[in-house]
N, C-alpha and C. Protein backbone atom coordinates (compact mmCIF):
# COMPACT_ATOMS: atom_id res chain seq x y z
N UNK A 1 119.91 95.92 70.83
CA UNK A 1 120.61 95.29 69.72
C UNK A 1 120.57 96.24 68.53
N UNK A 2 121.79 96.27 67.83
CA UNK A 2 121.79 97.22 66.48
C UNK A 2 121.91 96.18 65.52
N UNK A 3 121.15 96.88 64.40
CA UNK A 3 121.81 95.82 63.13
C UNK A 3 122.36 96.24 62.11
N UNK A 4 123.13 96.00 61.81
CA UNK A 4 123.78 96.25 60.56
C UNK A 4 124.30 95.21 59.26
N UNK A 5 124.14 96.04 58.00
CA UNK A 5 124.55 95.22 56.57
C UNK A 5 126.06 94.85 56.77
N UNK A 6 126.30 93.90 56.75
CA UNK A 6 128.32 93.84 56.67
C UNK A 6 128.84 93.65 54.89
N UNK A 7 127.53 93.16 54.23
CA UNK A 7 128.05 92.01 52.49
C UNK A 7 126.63 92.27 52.08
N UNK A 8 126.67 92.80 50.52
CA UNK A 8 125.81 92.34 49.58
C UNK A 8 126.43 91.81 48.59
N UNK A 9 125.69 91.15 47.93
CA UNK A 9 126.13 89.94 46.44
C UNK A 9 125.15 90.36 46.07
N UNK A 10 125.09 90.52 44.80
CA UNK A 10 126.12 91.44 43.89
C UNK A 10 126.09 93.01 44.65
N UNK A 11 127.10 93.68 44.52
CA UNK A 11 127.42 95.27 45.39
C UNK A 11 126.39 95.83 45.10
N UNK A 12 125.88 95.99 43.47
CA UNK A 12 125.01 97.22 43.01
C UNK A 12 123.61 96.61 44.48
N UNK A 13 123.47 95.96 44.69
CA UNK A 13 121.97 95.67 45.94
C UNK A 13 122.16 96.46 46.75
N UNK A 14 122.97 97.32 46.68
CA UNK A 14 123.38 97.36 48.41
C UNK A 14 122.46 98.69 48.26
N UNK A 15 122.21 99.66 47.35
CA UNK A 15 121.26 100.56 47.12
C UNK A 15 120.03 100.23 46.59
N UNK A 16 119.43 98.83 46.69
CA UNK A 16 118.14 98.15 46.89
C UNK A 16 117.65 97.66 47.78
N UNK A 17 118.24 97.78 48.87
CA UNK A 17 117.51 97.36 50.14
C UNK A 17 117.74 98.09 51.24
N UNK A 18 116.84 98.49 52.29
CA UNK A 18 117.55 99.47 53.47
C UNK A 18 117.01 98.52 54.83
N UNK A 19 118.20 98.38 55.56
CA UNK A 19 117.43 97.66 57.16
C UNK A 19 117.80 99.10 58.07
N UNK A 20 116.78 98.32 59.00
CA UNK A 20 116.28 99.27 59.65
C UNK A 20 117.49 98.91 60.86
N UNK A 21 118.24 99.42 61.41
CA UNK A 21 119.16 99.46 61.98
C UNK A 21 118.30 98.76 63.84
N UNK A 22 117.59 99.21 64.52
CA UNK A 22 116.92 99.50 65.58
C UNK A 22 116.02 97.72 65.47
N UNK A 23 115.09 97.89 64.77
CA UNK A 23 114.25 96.66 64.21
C UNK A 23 114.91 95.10 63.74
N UNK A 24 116.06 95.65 62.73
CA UNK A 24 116.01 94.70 61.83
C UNK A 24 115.97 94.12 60.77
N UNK A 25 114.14 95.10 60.78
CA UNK A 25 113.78 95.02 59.43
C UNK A 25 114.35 95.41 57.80
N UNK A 26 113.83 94.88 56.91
CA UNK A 26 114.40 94.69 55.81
C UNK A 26 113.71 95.66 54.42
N UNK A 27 113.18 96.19 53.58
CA UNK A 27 112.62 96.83 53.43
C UNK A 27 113.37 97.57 51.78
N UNK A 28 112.49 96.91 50.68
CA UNK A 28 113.00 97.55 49.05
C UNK A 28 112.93 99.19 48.89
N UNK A 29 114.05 99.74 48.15
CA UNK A 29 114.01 100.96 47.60
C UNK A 29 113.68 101.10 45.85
N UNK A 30 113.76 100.26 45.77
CA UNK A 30 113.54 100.30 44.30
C UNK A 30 112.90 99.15 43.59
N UNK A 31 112.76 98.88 42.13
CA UNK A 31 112.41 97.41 42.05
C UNK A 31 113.56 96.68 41.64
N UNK A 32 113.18 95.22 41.32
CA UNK A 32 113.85 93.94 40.93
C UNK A 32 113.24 93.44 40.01
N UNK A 33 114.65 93.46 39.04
CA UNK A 33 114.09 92.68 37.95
C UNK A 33 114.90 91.23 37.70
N UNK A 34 114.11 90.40 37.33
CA UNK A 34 114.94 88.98 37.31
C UNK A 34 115.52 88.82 36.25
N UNK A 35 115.27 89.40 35.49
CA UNK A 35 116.26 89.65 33.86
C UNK A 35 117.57 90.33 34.21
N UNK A 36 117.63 91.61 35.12
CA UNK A 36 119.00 91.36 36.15
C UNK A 36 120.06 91.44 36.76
N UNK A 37 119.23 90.19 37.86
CA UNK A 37 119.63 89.42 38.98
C UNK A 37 118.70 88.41 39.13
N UNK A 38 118.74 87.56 39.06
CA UNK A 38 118.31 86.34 39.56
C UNK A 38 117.93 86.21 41.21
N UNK A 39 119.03 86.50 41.89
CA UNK A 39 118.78 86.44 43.63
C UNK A 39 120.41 87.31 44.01
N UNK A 40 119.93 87.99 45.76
CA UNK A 40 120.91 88.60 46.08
C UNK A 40 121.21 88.41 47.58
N UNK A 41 122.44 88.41 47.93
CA UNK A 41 122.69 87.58 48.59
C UNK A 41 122.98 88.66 50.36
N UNK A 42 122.49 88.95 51.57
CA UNK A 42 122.41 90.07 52.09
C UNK A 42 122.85 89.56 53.69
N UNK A 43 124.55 90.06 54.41
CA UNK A 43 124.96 89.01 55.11
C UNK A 43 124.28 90.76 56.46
N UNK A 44 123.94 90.30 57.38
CA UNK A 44 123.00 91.10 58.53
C UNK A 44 124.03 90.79 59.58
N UNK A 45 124.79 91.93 60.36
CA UNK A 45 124.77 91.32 61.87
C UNK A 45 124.44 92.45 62.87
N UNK A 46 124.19 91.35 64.02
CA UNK A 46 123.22 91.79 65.18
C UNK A 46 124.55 92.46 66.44
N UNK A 47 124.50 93.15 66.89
CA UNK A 47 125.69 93.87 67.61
C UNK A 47 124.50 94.34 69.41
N UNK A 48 125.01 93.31 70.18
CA UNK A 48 124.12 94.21 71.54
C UNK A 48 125.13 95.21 72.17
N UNK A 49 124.76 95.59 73.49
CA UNK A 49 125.19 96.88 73.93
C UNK A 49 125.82 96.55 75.40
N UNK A 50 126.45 95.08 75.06
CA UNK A 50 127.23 94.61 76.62
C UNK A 50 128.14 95.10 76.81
N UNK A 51 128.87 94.75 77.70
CA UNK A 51 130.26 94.93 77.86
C UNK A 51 130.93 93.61 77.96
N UNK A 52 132.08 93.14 77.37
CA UNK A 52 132.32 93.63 75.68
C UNK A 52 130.71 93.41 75.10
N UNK A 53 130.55 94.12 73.88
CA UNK A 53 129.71 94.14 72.72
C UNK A 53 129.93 92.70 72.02
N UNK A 54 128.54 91.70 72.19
CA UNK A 54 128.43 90.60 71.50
C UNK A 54 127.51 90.49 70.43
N UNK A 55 128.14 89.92 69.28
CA UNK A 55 127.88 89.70 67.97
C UNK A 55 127.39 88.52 67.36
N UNK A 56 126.38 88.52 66.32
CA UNK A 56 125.83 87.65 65.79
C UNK A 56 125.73 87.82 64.34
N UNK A 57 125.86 86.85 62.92
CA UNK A 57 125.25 87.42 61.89
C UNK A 57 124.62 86.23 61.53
N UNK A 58 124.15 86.49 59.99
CA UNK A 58 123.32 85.58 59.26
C UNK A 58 123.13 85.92 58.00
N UNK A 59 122.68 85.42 56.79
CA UNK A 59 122.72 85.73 55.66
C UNK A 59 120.83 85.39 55.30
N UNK A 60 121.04 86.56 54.72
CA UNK A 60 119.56 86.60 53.73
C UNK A 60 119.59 86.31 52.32
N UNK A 61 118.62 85.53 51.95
CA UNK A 61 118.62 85.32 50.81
C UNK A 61 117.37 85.77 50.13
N UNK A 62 117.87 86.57 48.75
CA UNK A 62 116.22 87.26 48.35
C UNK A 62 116.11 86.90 47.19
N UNK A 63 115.17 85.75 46.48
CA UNK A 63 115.16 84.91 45.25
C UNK A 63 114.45 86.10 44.53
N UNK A 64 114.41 86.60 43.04
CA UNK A 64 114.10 86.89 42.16
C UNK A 64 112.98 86.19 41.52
N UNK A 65 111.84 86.61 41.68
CA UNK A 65 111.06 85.34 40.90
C UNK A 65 109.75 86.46 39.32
């Protein structure tokens, strides 16, 4: 399974967070400040290696606190 970012809310996130393509995992490059962003919104999908290639996504949500 690969993963990939398809959507961040708000765009500027999209150079605050890196997934790990292989894993999954999710993982900050920088900090967060809630003064701001409040929360950002991070849509993930899952891509396997069938024939055809079947797809899954889901949305992350990362509250600001």
């Amino acid at each position: 399974i690969t993963f990939s970012v398809s959507t961040v809310f708000p765009p500027e996130g999209l150079s605050l967070f890196r997934l790990n393509a292989k894993t999954g995992g999710i993982r900050l490059t920088g900090a967060l400040d809630f003064e701001d962003v409040h929360s950002y919104e991070i849509e993930i999908e899952a891509t396997d290696q069938g024939n055809p290639p079947l797809s899954g996504d889901c949305k992350v949500v990362v509250e600001v606190v």
